[in-house]
Structures are given as structure tokens and as C-alpha cells.
Protein backbone atom coordinates (compact mmCIF):
# COMPACT_ATOMS: atom_id res chain seq x y z
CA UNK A 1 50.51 27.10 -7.90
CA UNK A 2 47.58 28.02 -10.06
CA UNK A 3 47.20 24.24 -11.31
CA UNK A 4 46.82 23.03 -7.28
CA UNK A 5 44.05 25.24 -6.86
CA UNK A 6 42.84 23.83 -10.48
CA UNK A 7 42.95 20.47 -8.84
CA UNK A 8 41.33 21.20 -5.70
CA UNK A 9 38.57 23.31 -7.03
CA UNK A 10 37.66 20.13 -9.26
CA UNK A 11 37.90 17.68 -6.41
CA UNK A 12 35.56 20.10 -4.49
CA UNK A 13 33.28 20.31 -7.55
CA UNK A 14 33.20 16.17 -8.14
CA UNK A 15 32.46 16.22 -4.57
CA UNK A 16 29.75 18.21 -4.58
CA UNK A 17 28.23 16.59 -7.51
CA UNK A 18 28.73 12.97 -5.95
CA UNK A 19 27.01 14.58 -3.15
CA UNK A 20 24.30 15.71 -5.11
CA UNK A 21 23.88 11.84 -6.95
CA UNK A 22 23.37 10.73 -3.70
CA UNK A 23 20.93 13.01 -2.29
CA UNK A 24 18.98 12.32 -5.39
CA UNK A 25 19.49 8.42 -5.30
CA UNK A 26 18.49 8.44 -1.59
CA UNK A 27 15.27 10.79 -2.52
CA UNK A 28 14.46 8.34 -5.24
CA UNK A 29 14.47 5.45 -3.27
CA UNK A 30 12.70 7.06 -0.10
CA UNK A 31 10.09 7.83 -2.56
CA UNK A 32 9.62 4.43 -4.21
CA UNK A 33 9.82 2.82 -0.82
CA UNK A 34 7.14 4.85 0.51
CA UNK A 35 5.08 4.19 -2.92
CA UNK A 36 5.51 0.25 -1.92
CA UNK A 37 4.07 1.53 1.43
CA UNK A 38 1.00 2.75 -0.03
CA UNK A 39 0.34 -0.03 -2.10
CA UNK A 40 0.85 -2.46 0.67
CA UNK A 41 -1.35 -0.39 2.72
CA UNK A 42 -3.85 -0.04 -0.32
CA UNK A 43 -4.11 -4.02 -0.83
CA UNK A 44 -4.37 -4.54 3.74
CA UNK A 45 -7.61 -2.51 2.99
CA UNK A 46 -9.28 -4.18 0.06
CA UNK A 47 -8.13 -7.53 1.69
CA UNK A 48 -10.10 -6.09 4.76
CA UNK A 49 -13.30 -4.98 2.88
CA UNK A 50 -13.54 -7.98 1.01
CA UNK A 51 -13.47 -9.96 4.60
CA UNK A 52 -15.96 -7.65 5.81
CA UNK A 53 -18.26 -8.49 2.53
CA UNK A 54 -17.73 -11.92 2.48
CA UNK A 55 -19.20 -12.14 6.42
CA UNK A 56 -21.89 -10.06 5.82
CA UNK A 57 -22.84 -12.09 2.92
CA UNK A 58 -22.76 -15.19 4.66
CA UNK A 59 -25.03 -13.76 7.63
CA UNK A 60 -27.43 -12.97 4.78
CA UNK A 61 -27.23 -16.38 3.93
CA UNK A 62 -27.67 -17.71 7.35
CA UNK A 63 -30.89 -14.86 7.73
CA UNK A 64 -32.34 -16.01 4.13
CA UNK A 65 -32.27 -19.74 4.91
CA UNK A 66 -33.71 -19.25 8.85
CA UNK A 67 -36.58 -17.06 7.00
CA UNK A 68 -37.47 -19.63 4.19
CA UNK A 69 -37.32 -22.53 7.19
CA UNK A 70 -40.06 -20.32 9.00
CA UNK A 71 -42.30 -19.54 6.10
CA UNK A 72 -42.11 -23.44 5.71
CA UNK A 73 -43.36 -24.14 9.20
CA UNK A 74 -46.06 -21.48 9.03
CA UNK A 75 -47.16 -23.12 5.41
CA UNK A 76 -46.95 -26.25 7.21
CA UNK A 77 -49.38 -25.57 9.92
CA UNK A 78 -52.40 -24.19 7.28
């Protein structure tokens, strides 16, 4: 009788502790998955600034060369 409830109070405790490696596998993965998240998120937004700088920097470009061709014309005409 006494060895039964030796038994069953082990299968309860390997229970619990297989519940336990789970909760903590599932937790570790939640977390890494959601650090992958961030990243992703993190690169979205440099990807998006470095759009942003590259168009500005062309309109510069654009504004630059239009100035020069009007100093031109105005050197031109004296």
C-alpha cells in the first residue's frame, strides 16, 4: 500500500516538473520570437529612414542642379 502511493506521488511530481519544462520552453521561445519581432521591426525602420534620406537627397540634387542652371542663365545675360 505505502509503495502505490510512493508511485503515484512520483508520477505526480514528474508531472509537475514536465509541466514546469514546458512552461519554461514555451516562455523561452515566446520570448525569442518576440526578440525576432523587434529586430524585424527595428530593420522595417532603418530600411524606411534610409528611403526617406535617399529621396531627400536626390531632391537636393534636383534643387542644386536647377540653381546652378539659373545662375548660368543670369551670368549669361551680363
Amino acid at each position: 500500500m505505502a509503495c502505490r502511493k510512493i508511485f503515484k506521488y512520483r508520477a505526480v511530481k514528474e508531472k509537475i516538473q514536465d509541466m514546469t519544462a514546458l512552461r519554461s520552453a514555451k516562455a523561452e521561445a515566446k520570448a525569442e520570437e518576440q526578440a525576432e519581432k523587434d529586430i524585424a521591426k527595428a530593420r522595417m525602420e532603418v530600411a524606411h529612414e534610409i528611403r526617406l534620406a535617399k529621396e531627400a537627397e536626390a531632391a537636393m540634387e534636383l534643387h542644386a542642379a536647377k540653381a546652378q542652371q539659373k545662375a548660368s542663365q543670369e551670368m549669361a545675360k551680363h
